[in-house]
Protein backbone atom coordinates (compact mmCIF):
# COMPACT_ATOMS: atom_id res chain seq x y z
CA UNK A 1 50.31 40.48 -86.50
CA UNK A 2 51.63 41.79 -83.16
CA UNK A 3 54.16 43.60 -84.71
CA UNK A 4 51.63 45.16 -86.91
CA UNK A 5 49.49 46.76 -83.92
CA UNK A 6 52.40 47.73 -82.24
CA UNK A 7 53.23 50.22 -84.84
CA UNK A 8 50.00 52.28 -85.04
CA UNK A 9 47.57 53.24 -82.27
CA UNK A 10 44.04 51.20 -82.07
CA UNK A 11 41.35 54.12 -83.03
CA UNK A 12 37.94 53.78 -81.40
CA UNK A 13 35.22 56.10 -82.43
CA UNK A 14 33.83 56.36 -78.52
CA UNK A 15 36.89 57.47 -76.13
CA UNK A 16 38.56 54.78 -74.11
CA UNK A 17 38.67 56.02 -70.32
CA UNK A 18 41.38 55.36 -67.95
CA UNK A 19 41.80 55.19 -64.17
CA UNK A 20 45.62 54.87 -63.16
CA UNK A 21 44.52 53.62 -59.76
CA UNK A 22 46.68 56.51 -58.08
CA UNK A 23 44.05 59.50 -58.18
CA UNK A 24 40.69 59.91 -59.08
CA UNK A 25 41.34 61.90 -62.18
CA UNK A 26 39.44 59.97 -65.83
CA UNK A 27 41.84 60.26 -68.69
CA UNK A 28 41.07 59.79 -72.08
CA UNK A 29 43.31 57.04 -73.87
CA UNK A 30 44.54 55.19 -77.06
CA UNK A 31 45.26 51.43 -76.84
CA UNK A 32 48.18 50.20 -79.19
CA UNK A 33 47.92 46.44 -79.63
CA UNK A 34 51.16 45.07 -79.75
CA UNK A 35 53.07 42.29 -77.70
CA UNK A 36 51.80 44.49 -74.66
CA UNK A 37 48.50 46.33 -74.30
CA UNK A 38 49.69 50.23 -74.21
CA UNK A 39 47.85 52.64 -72.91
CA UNK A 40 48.97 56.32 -73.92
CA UNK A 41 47.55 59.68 -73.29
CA UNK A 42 48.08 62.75 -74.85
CA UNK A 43 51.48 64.03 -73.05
CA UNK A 44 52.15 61.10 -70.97
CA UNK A 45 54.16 58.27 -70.29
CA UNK A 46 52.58 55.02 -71.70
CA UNK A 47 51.32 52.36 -69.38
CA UNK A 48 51.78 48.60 -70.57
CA UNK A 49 49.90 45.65 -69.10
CA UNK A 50 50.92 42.23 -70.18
CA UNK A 51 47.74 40.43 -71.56
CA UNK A 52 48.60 37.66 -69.31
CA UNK A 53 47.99 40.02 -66.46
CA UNK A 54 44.62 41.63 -67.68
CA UNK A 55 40.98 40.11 -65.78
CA UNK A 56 37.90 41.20 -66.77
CA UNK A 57 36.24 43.15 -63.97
CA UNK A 58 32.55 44.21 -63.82
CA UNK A 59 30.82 46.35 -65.82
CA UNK A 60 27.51 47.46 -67.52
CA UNK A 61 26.45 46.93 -70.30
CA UNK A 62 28.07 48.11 -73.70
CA UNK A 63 32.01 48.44 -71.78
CA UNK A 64 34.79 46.73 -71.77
CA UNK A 65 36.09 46.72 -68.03
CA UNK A 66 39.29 45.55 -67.48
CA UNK A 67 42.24 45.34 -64.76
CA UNK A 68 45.56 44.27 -64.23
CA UNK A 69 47.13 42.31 -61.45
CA UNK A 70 50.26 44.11 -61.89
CA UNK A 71 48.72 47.34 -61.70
CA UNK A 72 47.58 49.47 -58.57
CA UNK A 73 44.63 47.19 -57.21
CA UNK A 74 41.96 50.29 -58.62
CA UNK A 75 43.41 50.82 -62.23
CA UNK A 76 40.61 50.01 -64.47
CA UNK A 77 40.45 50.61 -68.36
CA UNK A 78 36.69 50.97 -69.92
CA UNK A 79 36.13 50.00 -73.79
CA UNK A 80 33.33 51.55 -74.85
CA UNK A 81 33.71 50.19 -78.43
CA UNK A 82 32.84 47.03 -79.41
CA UNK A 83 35.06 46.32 -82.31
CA UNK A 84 38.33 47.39 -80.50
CA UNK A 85 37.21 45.37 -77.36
CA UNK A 86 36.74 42.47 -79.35
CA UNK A 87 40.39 43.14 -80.73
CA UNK A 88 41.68 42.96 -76.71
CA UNK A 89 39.11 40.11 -75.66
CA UNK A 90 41.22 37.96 -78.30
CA UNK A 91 44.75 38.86 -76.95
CA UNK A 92 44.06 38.44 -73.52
CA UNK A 93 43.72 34.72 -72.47
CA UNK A 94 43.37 34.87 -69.19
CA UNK A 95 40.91 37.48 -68.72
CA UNK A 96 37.91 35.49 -67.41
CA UNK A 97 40.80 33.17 -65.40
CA UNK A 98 39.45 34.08 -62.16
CA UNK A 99 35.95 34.22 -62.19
CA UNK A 100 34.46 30.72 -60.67
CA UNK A 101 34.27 28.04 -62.90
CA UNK A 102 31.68 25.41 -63.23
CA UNK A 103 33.73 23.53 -61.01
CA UNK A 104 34.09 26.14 -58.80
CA UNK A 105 30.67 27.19 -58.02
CA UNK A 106 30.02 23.58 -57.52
CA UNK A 107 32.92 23.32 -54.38
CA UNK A 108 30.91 26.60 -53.39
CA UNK A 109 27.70 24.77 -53.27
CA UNK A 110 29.32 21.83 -51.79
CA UNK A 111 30.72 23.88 -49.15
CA UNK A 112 27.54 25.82 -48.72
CA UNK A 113 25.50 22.75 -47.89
CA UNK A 114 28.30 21.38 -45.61
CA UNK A 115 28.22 24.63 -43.90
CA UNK A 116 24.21 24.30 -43.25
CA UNK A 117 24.20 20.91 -42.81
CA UNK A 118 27.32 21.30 -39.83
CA UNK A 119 24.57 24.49 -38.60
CA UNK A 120 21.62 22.08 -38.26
CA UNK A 121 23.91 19.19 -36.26
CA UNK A 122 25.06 21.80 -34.27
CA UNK A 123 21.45 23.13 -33.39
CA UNK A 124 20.23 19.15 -32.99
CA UNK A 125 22.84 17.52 -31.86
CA UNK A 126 25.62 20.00 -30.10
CA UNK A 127 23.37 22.25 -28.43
CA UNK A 128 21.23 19.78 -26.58
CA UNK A 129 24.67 18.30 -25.49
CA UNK A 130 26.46 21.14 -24.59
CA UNK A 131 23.19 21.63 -22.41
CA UNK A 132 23.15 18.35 -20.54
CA UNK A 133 26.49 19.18 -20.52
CA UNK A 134 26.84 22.83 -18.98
CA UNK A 135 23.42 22.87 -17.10
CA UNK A 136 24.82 20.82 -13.57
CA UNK A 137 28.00 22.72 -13.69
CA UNK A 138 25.75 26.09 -13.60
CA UNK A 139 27.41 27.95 -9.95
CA UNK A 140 25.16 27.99 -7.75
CA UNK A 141 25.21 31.80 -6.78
CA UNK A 142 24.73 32.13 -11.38
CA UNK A 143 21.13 29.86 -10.95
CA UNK A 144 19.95 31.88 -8.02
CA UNK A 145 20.19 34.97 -10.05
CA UNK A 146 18.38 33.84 -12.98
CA UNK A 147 16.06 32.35 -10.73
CA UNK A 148 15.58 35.77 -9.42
CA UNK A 149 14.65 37.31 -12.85
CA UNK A 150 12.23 34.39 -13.51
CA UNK A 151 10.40 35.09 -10.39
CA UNK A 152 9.74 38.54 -11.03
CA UNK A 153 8.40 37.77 -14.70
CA UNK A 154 6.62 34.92 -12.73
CA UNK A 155 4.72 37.06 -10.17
CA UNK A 156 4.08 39.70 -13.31
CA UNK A 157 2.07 37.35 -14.98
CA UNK A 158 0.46 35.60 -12.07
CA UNK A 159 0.15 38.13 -8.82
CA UNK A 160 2.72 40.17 -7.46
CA UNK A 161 1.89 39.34 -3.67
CA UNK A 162 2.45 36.01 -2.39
CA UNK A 163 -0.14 34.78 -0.15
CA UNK A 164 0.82 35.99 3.17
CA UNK A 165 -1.38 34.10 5.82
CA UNK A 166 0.43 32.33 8.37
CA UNK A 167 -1.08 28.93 9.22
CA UNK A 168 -1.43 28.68 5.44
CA UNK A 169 2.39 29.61 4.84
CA UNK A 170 3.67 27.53 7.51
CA UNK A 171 1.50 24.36 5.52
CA UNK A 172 2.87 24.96 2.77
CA UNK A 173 6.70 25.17 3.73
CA UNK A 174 5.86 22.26 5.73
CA UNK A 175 4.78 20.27 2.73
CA UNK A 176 7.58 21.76 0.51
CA UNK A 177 10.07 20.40 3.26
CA UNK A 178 8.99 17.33 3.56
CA UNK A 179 9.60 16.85 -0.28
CA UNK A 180 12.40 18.62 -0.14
CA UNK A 181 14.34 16.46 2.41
CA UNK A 182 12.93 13.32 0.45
CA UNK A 183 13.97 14.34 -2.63
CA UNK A 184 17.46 15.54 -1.04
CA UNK A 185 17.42 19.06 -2.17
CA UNK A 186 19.82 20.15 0.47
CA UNK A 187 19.39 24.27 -0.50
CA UNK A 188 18.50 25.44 2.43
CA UNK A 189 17.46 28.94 0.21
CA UNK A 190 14.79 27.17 -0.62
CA UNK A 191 12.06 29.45 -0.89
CA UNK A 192 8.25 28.57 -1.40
CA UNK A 193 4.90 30.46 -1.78
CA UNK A 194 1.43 30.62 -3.42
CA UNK A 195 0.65 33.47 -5.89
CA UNK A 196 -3.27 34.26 -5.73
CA UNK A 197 -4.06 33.31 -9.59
CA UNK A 198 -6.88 31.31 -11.11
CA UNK A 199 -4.55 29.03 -13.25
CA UNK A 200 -4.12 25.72 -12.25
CA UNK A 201 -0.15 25.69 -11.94
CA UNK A 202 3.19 24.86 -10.18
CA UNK A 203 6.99 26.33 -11.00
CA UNK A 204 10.20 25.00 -9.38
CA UNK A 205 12.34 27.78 -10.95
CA UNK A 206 16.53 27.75 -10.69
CA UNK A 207 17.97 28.54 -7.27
CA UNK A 208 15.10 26.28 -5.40
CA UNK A 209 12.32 28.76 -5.55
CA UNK A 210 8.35 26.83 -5.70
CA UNK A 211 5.61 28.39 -6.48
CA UNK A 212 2.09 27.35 -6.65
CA UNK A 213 -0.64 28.92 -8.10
CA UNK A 214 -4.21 29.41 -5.93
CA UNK A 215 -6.22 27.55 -9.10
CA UNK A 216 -4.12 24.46 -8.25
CA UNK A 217 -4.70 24.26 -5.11
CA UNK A 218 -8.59 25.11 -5.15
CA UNK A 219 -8.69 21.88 -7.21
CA UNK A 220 -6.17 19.72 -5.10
CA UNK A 221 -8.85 17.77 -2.72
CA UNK A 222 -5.63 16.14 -0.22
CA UNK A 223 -2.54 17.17 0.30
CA UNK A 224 -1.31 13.84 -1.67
CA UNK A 225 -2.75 15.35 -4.68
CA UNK A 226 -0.80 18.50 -4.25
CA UNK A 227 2.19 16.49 -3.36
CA UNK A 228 3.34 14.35 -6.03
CA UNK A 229 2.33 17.65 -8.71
CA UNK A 230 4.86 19.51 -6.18
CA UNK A 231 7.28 16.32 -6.47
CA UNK A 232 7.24 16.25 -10.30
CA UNK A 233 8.47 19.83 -10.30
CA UNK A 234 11.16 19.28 -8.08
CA UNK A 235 11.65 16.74 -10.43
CA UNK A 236 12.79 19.29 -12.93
CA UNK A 237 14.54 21.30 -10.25
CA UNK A 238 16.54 17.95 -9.36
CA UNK A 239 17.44 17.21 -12.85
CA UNK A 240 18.05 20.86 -13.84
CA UNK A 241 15.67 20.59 -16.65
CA UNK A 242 15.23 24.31 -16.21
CA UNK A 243 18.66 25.04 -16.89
CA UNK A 244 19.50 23.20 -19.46
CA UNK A 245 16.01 24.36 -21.27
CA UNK A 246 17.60 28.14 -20.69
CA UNK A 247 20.53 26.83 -22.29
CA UNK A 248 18.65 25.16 -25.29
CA UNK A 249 16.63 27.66 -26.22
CA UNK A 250 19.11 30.86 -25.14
CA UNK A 251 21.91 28.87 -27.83
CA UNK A 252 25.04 30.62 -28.55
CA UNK A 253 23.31 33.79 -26.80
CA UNK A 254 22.98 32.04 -23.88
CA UNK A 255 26.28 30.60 -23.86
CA UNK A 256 28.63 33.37 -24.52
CA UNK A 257 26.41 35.26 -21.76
CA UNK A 258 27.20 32.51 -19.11
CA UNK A 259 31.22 32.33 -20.36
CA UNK A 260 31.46 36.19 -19.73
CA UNK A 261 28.90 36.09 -16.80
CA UNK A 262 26.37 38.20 -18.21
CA UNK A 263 23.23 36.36 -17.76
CA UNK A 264 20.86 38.27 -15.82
CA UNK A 265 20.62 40.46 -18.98
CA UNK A 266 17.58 41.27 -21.12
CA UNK A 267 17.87 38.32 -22.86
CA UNK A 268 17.91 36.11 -19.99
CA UNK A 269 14.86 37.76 -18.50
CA UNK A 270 13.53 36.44 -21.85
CA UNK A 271 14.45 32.99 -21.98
CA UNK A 272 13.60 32.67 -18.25
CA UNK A 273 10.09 33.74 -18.49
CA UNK A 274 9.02 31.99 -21.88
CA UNK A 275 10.93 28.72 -21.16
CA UNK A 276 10.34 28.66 -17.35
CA UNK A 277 6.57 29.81 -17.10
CA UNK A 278 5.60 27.62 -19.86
CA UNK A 279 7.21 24.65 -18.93
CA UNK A 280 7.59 22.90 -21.65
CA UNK A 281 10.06 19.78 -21.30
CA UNK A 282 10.78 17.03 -23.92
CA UNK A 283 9.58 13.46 -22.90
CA UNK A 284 12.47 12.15 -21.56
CA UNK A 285 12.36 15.01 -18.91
CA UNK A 286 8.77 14.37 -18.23
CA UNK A 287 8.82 10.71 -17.70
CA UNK A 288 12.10 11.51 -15.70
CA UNK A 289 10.45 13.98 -13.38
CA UNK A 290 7.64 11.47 -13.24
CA UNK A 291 9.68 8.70 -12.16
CA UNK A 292 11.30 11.17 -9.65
CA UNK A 293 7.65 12.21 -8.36
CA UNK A 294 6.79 8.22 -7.56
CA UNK A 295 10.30 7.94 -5.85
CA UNK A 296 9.14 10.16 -3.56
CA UNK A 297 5.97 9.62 -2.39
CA UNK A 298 7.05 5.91 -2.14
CA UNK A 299 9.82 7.43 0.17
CA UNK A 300 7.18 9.14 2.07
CA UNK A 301 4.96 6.37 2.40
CA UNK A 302 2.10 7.78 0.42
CA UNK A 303 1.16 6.69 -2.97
CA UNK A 304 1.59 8.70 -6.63
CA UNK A 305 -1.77 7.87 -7.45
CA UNK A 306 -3.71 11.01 -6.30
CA UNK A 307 -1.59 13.52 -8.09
CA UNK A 308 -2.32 11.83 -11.22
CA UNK A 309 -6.03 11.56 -10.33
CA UNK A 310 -5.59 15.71 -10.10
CA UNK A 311 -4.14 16.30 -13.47
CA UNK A 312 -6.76 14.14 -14.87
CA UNK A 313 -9.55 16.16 -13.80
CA UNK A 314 -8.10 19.28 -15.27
CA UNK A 315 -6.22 18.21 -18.62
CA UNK A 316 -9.80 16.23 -18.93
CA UNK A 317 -12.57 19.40 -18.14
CA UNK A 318 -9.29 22.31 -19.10
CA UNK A 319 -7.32 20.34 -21.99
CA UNK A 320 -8.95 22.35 -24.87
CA UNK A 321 -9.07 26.26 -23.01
CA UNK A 322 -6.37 28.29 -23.78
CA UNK A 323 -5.34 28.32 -20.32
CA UNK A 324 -1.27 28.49 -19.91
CA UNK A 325 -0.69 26.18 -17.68
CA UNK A 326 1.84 23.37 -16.77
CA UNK A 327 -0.46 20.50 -17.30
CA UNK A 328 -1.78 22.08 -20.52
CA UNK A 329 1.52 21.88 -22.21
CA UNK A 330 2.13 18.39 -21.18
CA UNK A 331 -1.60 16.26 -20.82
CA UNK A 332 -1.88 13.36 -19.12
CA UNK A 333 -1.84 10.54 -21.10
CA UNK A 334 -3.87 7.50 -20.99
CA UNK A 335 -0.41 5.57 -20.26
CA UNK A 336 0.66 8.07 -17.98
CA UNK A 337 -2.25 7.63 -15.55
CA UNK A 338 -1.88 3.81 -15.64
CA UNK A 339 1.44 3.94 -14.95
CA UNK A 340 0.57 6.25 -11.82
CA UNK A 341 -2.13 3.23 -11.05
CA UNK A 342 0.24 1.29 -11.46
CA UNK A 343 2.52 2.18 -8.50
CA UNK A 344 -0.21 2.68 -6.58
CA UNK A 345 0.12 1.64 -2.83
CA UNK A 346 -1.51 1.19 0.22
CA UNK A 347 -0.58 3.94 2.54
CA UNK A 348 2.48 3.29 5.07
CA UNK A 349 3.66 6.98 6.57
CA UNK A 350 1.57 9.51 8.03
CA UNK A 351 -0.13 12.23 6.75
CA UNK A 352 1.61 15.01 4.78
CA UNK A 353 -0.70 17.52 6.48
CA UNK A 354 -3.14 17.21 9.01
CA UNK A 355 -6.62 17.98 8.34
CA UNK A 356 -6.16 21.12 10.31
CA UNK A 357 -2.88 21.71 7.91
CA UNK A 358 -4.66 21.19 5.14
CA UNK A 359 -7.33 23.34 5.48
CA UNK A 360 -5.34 26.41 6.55
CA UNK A 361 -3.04 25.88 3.54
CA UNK A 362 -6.17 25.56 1.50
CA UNK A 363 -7.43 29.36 2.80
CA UNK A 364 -3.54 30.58 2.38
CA UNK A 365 -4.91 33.25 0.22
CA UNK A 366 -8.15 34.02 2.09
CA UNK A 367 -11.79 32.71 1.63
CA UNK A 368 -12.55 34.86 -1.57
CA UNK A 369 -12.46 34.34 -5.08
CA UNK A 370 -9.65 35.56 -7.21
């Protein structure tokens, strides 16, 4: 039969088309069917493909579109009629050889769900660890700078001007130094201040910078109150919870930005200000910083059980506003204040503050309203 089709041209009544893959140019064809597929036109040289050679590439509907993996990568013939495509289809067995099989497309799926399953370990599992991971090893002279673009989307938000009056300031450091050296935070950048807001809050943001925020402290009624809230925070600070949140939630981002030291970019403006000014840590951090916070005031000689007593007033009259606020976005629980109660003692160091203290730190920001 071979024989037979090798001695006469196929004859289509719609044109075959050729591209040689060299040029551009469409030439008009005949196909002779013989032990080779031939493809002549009018004043050429003939091309032959081997049928073993020809794959079916993609096409509309109504052509024949075929190539040949001996042939320039772009050589396609198009069949526009059906009976002399049918004619080819049946010579060429391997024309639909590499197209993906049932088999195929199920090692694609396969693959495909490895591949998403690997991204979501990654995201639960890798992440997180590279964070606990990374987050201590963060240079010190790197956490100071994203520090530094936290605090100015901190003050944004919450008052660009930090409370400036002196008996006031001088409280406060005092109180932030006294923690400090208990908690031994031995950065001696330390920096501390109260912003003039309404909202009841408290930051300890990378490279040792403490802020407080005036609603806080109108609602603190003794510097033990103000104390172990302050304590919790450094907490975070000690434990670089703030970090390795910026890490978290910054991801790869993050990561390639700290390996090639550019992390004081736009995006880590971004992370620092959402992650940082809303606080939010898992529950392991929080009863961590908690535990930290009653280390503390034990080591002062003052007991834990006032600061909880504070956030209890305002998660219980505040919980439901749509305040942001550090104690919003973690309420004290039921088992959180009895565990404060708990570790409640009697007092055996002095004061924090003195009443004098106390009262100019409470007027830091003047005797008006915000």
């Amino acid at each position: 039969m071979s024989e037979t089709f090798a001695e006469a041209p196929a004859q289509s009544a719609k044109p075959t088309i050729f591209f040689d893959g060299t040029s551009s140019r469409r030439r008009q064809v005949t196909l002779a069917l013989g032990d080779a597929l031939e493809i002549a036109e009018e004043g050429g040289a003939p091309v032959r493909w081997a049928y073993g050679d020809i794959r079916r590439a993609d096409s509309p509907p109504g052509i024949l579109r075929l190539s040949c993996t001996a042939a320039p990568p772009l050589a396609r013939l198009e069949i526009r009629d059906a009976a002399l495509a049918a004619d080819v289809t049946v010579r060429c067995m391997r024309l639909d050889e590499h197209r993906t099989s049932r088999r195929g497309m199920a090692k694609i799926v396969g693959w495909s769900v490895a591949a998403a399953v690997s991204i979501v370990c990654v995201v639960l599992f890798g992440v997180p660890l590279a964070a606990d991971r990374l987050a201590p090893l963060v240079p010190k002279p790197v956490e100071r700078r994203i520090g530094d673009a936290a605090e100015v989307q901190v003050k944004t938000i919450f008052g660009r001007s930090v409370c400036e009056d002196p008996a006031g300031r001088a409280a406060f450091t005092k109180l932030v130094n006294r923690l400090r050296d208990a908690a031994g935070l031995d950065d001696d950048s330390m920096t501390a201040g109260v912003l003039p807001s309404s909202v009841p809050n408290a930051f300890a943001l990378p490279g040792g910078k403490v802020y407080l925020l005036k609603g806080l402290l109108d609602k603190a009624e003794s510097p033990d109150e103000l104390a172990g809230i302050l304590a919790h925070e450094l907490g975070h600070l000690k434990h670089y919870d703030n970090m390795r949140g910026l890490i978290y939630n910054g991801g790869t981002s993050f990561l390639i930005g700290l390996l090639f030291g550019d992390v004081t970019g736009s995006s880590a403006v971004i992370f620092a200000s959402r992650s940082l000014v809303e606080a939010s840590y898992s529950r392991e951090a929080e009863t961590a910083a908690d535990t930290f916070a009653i280390e503390i005031m034990h080591k002062l000689g003052r007991s834990p059980k006032p600061a909880a007593e504070l956030m209890f007033r305002i998660t219980g009259k505040e919980g439901g506003s749509t305040l942001t606020t550090i104690l919003a976005s973690h309420p004290l629980t039921e088992d959180r204040l009895a565990r404060m109660t708990r570790e409640d003692r009697p007092a055996s160091g002095p004061p924090l503050l003195t009443d004098k203290e106390w009262q100019s730190l409470k007027l830091i920001c003047g005797s008006g309203k915000v």
